[in-house]
N, C-alpha and C. Protein backbone atom coordinates (compact mmCIF):
# COMPACT_ATOMS: atom_id res chain seq x y z
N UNK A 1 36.09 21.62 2.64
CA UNK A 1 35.02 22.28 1.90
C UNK A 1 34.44 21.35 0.82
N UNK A 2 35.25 20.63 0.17
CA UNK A 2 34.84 19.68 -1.01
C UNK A 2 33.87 18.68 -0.04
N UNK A 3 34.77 17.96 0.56
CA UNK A 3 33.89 17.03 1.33
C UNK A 3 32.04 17.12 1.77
N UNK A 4 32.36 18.68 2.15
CA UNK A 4 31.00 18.79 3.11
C UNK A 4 30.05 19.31 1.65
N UNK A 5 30.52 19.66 0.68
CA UNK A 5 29.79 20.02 -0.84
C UNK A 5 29.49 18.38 -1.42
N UNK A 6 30.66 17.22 -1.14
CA UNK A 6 29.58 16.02 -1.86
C UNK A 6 28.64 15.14 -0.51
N UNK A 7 28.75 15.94 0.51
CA UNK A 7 27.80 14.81 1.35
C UNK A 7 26.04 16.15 1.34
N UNK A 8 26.46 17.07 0.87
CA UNK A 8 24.97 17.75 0.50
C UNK A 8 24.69 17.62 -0.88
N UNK A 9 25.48 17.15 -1.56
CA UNK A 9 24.60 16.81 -2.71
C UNK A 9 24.18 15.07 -2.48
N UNK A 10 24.99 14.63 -1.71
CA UNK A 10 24.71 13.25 -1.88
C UNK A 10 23.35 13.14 -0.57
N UNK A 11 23.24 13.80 0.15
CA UNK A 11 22.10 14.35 1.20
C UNK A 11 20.77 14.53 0.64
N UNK A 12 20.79 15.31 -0.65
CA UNK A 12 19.85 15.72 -1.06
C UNK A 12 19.28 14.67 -2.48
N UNK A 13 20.51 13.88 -3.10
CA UNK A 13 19.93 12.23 -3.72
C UNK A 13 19.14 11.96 -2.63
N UNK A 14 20.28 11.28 -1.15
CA UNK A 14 19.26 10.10 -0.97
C UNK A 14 18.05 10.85 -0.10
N UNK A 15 17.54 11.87 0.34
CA UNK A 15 16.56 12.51 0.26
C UNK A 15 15.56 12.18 -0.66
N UNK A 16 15.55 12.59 -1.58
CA UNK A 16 14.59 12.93 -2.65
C UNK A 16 14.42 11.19 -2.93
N UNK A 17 15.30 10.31 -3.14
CA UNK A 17 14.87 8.89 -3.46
C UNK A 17 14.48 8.62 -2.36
N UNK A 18 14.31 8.77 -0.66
CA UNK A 18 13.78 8.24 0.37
C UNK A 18 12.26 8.83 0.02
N UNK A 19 12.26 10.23 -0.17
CA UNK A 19 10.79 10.87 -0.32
C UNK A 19 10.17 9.55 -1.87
N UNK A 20 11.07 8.95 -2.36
CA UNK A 20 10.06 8.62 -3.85
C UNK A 20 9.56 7.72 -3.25
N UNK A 21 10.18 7.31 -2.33
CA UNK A 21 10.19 5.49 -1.95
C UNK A 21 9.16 5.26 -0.78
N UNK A 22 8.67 6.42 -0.05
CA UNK A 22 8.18 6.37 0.83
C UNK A 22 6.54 6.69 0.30
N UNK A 23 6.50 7.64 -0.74
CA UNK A 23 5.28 7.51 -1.80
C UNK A 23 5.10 6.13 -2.55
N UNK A 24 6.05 5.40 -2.84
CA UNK A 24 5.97 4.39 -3.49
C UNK A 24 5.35 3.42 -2.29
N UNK A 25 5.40 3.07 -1.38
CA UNK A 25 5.24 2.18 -0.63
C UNK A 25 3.82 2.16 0.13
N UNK A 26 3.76 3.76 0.57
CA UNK A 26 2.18 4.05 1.15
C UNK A 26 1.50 3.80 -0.20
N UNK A 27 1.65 4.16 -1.54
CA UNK A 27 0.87 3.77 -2.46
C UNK A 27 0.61 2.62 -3.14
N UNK A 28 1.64 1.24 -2.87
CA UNK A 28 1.04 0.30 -2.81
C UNK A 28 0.56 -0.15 -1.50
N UNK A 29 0.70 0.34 -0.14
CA UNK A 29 -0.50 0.04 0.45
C UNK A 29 -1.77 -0.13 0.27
N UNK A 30 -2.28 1.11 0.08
CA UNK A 30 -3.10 2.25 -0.66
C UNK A 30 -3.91 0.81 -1.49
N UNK A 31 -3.24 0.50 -2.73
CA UNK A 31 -3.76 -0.02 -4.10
C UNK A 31 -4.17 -1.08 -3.35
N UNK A 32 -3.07 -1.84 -2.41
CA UNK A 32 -3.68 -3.14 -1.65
C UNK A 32 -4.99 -2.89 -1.46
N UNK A 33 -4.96 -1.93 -0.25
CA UNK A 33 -6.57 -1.87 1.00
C UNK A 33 -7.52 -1.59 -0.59
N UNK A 34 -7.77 -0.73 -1.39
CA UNK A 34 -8.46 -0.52 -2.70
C UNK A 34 -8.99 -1.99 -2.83
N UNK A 35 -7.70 -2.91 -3.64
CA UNK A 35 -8.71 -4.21 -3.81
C UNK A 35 -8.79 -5.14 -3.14
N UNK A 36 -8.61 -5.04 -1.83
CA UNK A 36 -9.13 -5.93 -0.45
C UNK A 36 -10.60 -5.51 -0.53
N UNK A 37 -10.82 -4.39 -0.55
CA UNK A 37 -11.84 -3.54 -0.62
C UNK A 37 -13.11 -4.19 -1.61
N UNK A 38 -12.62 -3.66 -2.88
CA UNK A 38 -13.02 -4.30 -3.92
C UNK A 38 -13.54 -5.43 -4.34
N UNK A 39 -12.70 -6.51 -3.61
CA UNK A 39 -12.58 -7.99 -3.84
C UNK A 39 -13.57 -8.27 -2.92
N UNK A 40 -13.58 -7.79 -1.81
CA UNK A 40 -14.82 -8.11 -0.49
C UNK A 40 -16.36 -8.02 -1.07
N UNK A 41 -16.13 -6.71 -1.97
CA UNK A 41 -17.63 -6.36 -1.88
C UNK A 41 -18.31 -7.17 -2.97
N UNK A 42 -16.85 -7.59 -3.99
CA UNK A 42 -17.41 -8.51 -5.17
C UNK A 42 -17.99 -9.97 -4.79
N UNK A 43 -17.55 -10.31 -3.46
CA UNK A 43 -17.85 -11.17 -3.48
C UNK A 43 -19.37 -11.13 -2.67
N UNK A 44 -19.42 -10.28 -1.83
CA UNK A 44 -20.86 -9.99 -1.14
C UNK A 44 -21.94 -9.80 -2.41
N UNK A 45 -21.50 -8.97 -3.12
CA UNK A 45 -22.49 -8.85 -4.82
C UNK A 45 -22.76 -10.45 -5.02
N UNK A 46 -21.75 -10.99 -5.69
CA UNK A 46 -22.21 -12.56 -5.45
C UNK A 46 -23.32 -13.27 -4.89
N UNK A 47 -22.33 -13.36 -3.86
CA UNK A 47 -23.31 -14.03 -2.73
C UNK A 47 -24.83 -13.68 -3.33
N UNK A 48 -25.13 -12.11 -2.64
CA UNK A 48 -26.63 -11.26 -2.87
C UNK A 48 -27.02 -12.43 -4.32
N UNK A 49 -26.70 -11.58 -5.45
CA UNK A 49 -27.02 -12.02 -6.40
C UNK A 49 -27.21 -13.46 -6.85
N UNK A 50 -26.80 -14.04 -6.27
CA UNK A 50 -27.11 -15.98 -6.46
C UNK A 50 -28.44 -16.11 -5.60
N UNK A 51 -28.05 -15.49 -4.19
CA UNK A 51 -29.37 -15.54 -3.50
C UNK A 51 -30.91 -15.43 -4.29
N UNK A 52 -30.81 -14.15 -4.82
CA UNK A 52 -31.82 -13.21 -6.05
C UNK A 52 -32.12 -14.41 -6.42
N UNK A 53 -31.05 -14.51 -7.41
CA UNK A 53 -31.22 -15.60 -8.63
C UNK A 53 -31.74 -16.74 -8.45
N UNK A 54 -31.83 -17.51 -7.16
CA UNK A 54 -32.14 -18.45 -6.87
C UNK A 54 -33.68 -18.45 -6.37
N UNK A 55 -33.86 -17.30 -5.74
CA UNK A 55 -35.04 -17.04 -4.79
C UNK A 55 -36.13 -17.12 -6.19
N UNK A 56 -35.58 -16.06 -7.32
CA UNK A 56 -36.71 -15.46 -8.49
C UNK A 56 -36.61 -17.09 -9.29
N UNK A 57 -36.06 -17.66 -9.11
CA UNK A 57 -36.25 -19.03 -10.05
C UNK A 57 -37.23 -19.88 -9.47
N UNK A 58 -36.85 -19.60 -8.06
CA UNK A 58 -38.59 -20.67 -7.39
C UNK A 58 -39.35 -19.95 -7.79
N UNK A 59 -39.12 -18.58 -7.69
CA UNK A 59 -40.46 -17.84 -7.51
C UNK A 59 -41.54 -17.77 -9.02
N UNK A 60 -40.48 -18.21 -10.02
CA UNK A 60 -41.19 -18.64 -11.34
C UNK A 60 -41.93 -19.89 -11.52
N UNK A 61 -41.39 -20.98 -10.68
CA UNK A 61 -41.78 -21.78 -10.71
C UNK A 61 -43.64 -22.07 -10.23
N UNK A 62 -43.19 -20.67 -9.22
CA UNK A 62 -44.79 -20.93 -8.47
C UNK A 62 -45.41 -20.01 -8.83
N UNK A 63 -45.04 -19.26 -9.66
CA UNK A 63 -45.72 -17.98 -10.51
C UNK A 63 -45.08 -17.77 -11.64
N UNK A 64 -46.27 -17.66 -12.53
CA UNK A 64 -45.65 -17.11 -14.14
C UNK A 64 -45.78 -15.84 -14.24
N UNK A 65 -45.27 -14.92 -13.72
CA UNK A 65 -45.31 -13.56 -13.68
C UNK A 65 -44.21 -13.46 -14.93
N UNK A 66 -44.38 -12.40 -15.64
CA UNK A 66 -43.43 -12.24 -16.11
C UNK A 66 -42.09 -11.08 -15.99
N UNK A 67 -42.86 -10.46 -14.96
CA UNK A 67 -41.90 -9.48 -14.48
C UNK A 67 -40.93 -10.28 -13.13
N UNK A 68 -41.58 -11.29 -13.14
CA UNK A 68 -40.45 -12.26 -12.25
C UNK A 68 -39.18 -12.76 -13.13
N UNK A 69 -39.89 -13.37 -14.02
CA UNK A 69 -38.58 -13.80 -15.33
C UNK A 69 -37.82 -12.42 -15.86
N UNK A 70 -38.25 -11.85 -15.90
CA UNK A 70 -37.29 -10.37 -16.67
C UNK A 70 -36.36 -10.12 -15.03
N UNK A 71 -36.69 -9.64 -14.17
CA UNK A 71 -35.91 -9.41 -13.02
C UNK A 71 -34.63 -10.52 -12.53
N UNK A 72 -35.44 -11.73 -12.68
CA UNK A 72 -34.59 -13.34 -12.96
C UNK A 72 -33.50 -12.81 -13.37
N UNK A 73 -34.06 -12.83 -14.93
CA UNK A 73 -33.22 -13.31 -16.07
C UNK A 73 -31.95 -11.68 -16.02
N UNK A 74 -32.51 -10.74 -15.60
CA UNK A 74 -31.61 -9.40 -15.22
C UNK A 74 -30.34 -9.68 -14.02
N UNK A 75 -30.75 -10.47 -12.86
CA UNK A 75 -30.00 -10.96 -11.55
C UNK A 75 -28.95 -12.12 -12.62
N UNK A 76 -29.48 -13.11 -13.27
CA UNK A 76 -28.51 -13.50 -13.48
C UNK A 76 -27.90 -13.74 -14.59
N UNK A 77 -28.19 -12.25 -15.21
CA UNK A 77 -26.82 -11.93 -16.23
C UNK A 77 -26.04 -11.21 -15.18
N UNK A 78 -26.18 -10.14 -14.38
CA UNK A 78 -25.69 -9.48 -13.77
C UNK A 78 -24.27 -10.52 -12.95
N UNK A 79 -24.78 -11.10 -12.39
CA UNK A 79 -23.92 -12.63 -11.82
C UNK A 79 -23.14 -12.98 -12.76
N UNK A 80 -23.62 -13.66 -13.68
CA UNK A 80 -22.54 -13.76 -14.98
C UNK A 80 -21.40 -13.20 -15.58
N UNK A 81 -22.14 -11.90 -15.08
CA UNK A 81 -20.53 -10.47 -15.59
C UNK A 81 -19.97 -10.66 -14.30
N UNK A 82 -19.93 -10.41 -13.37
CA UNK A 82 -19.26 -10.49 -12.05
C UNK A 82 -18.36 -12.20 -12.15
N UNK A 83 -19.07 -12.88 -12.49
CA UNK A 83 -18.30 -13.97 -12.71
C UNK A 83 -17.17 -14.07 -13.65
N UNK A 84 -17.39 -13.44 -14.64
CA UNK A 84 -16.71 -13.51 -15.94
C UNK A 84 -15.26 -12.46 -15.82
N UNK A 85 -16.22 -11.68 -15.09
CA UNK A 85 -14.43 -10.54 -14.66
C UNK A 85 -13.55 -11.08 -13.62
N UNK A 86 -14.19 -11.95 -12.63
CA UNK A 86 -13.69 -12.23 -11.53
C UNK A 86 -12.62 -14.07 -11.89
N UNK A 87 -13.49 -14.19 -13.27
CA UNK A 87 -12.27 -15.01 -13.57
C UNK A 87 -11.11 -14.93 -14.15
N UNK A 88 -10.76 -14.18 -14.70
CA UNK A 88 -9.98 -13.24 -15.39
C UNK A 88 -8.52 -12.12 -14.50
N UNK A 89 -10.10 -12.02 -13.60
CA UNK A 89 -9.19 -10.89 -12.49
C UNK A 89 -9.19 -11.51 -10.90
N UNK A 90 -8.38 -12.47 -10.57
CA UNK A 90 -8.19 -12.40 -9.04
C UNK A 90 -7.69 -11.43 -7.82
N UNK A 91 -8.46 -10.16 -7.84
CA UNK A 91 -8.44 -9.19 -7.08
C UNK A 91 -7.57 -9.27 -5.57
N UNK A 92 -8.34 -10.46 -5.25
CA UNK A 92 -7.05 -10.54 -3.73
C UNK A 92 -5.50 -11.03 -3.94
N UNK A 93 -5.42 -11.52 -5.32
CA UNK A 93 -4.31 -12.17 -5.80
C UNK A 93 -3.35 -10.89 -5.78
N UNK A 94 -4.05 -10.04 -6.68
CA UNK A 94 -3.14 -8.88 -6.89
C UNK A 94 -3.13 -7.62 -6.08
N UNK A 95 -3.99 -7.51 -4.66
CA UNK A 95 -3.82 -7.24 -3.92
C UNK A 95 -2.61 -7.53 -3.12
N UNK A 96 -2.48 -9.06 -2.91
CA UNK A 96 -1.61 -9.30 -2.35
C UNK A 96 0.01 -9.21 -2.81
N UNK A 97 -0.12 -9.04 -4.24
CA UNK A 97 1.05 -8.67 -5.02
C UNK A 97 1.43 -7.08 -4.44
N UNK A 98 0.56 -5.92 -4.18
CA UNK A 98 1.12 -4.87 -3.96
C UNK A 98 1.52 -4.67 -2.54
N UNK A 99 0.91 -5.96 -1.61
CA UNK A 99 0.63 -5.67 -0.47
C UNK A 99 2.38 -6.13 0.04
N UNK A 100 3.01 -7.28 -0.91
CA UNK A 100 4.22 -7.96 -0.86
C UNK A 100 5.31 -6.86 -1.62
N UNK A 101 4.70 -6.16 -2.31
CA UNK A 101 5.50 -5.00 -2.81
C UNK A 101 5.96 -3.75 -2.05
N UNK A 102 5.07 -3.47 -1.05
CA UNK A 102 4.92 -2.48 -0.47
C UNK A 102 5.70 -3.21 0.92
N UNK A 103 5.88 -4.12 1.11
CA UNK A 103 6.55 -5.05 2.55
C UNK A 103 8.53 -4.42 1.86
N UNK A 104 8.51 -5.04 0.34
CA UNK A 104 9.96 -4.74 -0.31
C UNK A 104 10.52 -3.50 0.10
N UNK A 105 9.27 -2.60 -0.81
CA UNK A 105 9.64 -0.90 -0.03
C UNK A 105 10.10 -0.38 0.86
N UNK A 106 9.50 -1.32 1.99
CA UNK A 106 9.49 -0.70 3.20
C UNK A 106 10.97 -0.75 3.70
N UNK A 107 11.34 -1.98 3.49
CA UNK A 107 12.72 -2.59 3.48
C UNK A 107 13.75 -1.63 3.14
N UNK A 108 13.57 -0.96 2.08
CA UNK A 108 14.80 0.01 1.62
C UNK A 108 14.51 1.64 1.67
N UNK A 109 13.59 1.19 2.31
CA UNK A 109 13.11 2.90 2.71
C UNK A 109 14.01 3.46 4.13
N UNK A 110 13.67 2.10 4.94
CA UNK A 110 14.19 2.10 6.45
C UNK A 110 15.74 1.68 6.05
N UNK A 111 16.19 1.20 5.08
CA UNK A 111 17.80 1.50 4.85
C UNK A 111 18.19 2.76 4.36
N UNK A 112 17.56 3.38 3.40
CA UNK A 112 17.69 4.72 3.00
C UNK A 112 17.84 5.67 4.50
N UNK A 113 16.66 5.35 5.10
CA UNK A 113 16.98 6.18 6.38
C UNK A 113 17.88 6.34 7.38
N UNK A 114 18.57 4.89 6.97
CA UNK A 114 19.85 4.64 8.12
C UNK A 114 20.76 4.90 7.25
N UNK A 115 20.77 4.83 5.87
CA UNK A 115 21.96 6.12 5.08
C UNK A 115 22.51 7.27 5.82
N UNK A 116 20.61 7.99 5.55
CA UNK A 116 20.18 9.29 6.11
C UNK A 116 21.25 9.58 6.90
N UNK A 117 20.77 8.84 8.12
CA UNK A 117 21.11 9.53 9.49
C UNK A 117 22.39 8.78 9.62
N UNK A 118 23.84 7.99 8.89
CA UNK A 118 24.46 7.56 8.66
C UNK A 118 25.63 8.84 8.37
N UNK A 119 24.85 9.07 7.19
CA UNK A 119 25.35 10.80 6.63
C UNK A 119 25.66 12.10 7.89
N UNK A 120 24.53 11.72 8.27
CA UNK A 120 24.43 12.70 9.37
C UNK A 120 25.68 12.88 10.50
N UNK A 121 25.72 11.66 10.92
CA UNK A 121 26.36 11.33 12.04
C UNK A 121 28.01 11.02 11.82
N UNK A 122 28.40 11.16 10.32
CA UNK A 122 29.44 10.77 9.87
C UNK A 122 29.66 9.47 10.17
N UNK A 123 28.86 8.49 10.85
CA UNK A 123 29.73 7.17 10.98
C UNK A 123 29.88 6.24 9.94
N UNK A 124 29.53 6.74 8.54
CA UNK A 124 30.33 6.07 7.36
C UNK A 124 30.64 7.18 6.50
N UNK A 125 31.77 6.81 5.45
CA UNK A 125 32.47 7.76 4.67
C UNK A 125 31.74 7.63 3.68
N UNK A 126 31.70 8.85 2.77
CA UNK A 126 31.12 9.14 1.50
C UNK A 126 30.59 7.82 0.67
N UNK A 127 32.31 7.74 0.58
CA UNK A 127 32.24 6.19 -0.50
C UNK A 127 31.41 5.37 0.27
N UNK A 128 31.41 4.96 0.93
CA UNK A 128 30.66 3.80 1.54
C UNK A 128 28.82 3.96 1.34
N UNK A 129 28.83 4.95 1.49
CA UNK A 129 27.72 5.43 1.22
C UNK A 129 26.77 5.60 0.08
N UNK A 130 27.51 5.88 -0.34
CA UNK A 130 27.82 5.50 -2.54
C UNK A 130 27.35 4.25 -2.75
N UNK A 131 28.22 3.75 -2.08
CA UNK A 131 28.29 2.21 -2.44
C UNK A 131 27.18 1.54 -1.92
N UNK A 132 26.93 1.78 -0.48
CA UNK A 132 25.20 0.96 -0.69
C UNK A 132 24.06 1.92 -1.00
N UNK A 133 24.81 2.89 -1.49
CA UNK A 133 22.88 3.91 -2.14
C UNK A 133 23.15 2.98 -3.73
N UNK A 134 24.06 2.47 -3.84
CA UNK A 134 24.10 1.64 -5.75
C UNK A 134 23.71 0.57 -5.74
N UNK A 135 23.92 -0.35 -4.01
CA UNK A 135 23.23 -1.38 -4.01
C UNK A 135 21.75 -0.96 -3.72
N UNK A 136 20.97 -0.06 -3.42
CA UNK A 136 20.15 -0.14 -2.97
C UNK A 136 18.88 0.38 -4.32
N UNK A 137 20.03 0.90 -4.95
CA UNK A 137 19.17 1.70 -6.48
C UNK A 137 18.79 0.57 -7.04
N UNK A 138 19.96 -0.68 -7.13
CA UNK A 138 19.75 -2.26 -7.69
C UNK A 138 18.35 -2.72 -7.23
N UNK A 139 18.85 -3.09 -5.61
CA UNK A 139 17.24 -3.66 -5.54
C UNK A 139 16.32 -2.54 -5.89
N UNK A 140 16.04 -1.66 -5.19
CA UNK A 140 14.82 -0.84 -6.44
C UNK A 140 14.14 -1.03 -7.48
N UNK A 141 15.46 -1.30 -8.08
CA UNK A 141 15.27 -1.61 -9.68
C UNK A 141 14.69 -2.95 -10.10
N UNK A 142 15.15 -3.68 -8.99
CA UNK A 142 14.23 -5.30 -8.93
C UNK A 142 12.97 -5.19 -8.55
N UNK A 143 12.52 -4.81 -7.26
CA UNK A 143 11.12 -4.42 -7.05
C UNK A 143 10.54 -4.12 -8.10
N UNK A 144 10.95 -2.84 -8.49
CA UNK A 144 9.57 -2.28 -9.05
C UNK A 144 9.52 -2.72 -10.82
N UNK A 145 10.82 -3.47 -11.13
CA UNK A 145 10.26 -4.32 -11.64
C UNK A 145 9.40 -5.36 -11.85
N UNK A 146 9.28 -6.37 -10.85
CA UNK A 146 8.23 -6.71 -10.91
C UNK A 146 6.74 -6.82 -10.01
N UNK A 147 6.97 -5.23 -10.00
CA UNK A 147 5.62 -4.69 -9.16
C UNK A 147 4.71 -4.66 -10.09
N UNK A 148 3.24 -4.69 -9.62
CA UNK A 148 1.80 -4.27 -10.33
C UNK A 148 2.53 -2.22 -10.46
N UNK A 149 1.44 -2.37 -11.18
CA UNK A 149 1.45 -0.64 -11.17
C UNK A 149 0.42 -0.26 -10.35
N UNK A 150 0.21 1.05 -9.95
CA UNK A 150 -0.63 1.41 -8.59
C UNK A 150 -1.69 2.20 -9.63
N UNK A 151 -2.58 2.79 -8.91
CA UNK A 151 -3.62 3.74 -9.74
C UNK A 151 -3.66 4.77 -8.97
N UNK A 152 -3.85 5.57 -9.67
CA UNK A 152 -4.19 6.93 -9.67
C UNK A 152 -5.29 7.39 -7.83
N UNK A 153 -6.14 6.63 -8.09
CA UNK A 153 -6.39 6.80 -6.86
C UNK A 153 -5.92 6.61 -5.73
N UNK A 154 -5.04 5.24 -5.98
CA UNK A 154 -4.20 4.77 -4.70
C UNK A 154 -3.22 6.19 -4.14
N UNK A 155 -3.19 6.33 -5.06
CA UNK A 155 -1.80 7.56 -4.88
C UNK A 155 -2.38 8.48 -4.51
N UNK A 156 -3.63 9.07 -4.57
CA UNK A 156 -4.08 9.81 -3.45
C UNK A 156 -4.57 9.99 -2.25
N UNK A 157 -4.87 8.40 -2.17
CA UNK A 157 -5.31 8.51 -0.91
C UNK A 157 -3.81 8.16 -0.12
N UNK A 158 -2.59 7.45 -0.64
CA UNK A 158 -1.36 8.02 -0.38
C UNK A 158 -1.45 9.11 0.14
N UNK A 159 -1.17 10.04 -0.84
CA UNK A 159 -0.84 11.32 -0.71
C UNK A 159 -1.88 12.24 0.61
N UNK A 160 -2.64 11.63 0.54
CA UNK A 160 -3.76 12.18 1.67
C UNK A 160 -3.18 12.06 3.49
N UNK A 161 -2.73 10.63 3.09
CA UNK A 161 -2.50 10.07 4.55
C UNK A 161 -0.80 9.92 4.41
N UNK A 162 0.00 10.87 3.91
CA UNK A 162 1.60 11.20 3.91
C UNK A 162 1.42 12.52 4.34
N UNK A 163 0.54 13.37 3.59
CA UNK A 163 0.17 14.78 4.11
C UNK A 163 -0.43 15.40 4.95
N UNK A 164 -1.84 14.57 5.22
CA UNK A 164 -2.74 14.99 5.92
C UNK A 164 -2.93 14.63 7.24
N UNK A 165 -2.84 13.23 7.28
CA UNK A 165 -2.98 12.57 8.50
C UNK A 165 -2.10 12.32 9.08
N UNK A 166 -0.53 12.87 9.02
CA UNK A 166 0.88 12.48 9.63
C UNK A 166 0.80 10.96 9.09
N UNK A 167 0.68 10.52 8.64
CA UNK A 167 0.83 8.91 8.33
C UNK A 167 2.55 8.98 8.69
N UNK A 168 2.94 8.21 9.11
CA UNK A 168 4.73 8.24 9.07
C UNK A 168 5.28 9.42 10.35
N UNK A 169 4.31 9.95 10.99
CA UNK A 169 5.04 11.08 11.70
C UNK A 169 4.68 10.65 13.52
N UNK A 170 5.26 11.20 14.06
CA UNK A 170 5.20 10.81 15.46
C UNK A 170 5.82 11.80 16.38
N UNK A 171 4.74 12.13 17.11
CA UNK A 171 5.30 13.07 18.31
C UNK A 171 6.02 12.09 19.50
N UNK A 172 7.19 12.92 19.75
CA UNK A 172 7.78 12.57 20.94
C UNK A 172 6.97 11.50 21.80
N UNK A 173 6.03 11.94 22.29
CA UNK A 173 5.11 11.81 23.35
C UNK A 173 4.61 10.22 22.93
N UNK A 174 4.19 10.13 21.89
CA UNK A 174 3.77 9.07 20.81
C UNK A 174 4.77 7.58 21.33
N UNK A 175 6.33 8.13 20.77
CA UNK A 175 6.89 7.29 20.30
C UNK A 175 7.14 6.86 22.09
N UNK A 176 7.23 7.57 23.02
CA UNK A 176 7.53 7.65 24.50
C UNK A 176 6.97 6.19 25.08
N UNK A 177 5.40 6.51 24.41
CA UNK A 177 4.94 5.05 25.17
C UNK A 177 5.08 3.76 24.51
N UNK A 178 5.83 4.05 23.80
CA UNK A 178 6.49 2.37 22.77
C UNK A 178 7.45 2.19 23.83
N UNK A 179 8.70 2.75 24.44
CA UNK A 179 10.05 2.74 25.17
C UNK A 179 9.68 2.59 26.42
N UNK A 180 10.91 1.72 26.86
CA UNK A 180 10.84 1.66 28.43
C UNK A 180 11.51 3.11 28.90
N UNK A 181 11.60 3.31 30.11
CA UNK A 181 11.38 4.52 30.96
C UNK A 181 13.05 4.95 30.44
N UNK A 182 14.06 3.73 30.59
CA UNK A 182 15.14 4.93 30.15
C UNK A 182 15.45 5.06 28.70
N UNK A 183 14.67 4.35 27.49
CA UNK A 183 15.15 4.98 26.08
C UNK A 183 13.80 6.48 25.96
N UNK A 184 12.97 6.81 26.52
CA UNK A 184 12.44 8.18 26.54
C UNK A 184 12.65 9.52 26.48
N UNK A 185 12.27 9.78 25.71
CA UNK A 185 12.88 11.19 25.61
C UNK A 185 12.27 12.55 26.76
N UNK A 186 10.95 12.42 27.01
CA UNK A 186 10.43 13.17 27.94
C UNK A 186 9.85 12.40 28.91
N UNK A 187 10.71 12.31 29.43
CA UNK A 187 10.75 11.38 30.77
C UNK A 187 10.16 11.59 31.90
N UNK A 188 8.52 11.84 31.64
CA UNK A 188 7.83 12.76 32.85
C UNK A 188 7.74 11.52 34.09
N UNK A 189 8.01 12.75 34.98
CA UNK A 189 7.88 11.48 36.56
C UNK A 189 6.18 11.40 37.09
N UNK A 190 6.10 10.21 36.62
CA UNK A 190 4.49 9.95 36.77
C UNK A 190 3.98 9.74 38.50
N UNK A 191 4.99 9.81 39.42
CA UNK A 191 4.12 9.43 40.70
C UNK A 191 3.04 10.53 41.00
């Protein structure tokens, strides 16, 4: 009776830390694709905007309009700020920081799960179990130390595609056509 009382409390730890970890990880996805995102379009702004800038500078040259120079001189301040943040902020840099963060995650998510079903199956004892959910709290504790922090949005569109879209879930049928014919579970006879 004791026994089967600490492998449901210890069931329901590494539960709840697999559920944190598995939010943690789609959400630095998440923050990644955000400033892949981000970083793309800053640089297309660029591009555009030098183009502008370049085009309205001949175009002064061969006309003194002055609504050419105000539009100019508007394109490339505009450029200037885009420049000025983008030196400061290397967007794919720190993309790629969450994107290498979220690779860590993944890592001890899919050990958490072989806890899981470890627990399940009894083929390790309590203690043992203990013992690498403490190694595994460690690394944790290294990751997300030196992880970026995610935003607010990332985490919903997380939360969107953990909830909404099965992100992580798989029907039978699904996983069927990854396996050859005898690891299948519904083993329909196709002749």
């Amino acid at each position: 009776m004791e026994q089967n009382f600490q492998a449901d409390i210890l069931e329901g730890q590494l539960r709840e830390n697999f559920g944190r970890i598995v939010y943690s990880h789609k959400s630095h996805e998440k923050c990644a694709d955000i400033l892949n995102s981000n970083n793309s379009n800053l640089k297309i702004a660029k591009i555009v905007l030098s183009g502008l800038t370049t085009g309205g500078l001949i175009a002064i040259f061969a006309n003194d309009d002055i609504i050419i120079k105000v539009i100019s001189a508007l394109l490339s301040t505009a450029l200037l700020i885009i420049n000025s943040y983008t030196k400061d902020y290397d967007l794919g840099e720190i993309a790629q920081k969450h994107a290498s963060t979220a690779i860590d995650l993944w890592n001890i998510r899919e050990k958490y799960l072989s806890l899981l079903t470890d627990l399940k199956t009894q083929r390790k004892t309590i203690e043992e179990i203990e013992k690498f959910r403490d190694e595994y709290q460690e690394d944790l504790f290294n990751i997300y130390n030196g992880a970026q922090r995610t935003t607010y949005k990332a985490y919903k569109k997380a939360q969107e595609a953990l909830q909404n879209l099965d992100d992580m879930t798989f029907s039978d049928d699904e996983i069927d056509k990854f396996l050859p014919k005898e690891l299948k579970k519904n083993d329909k006879d196709e002749s």
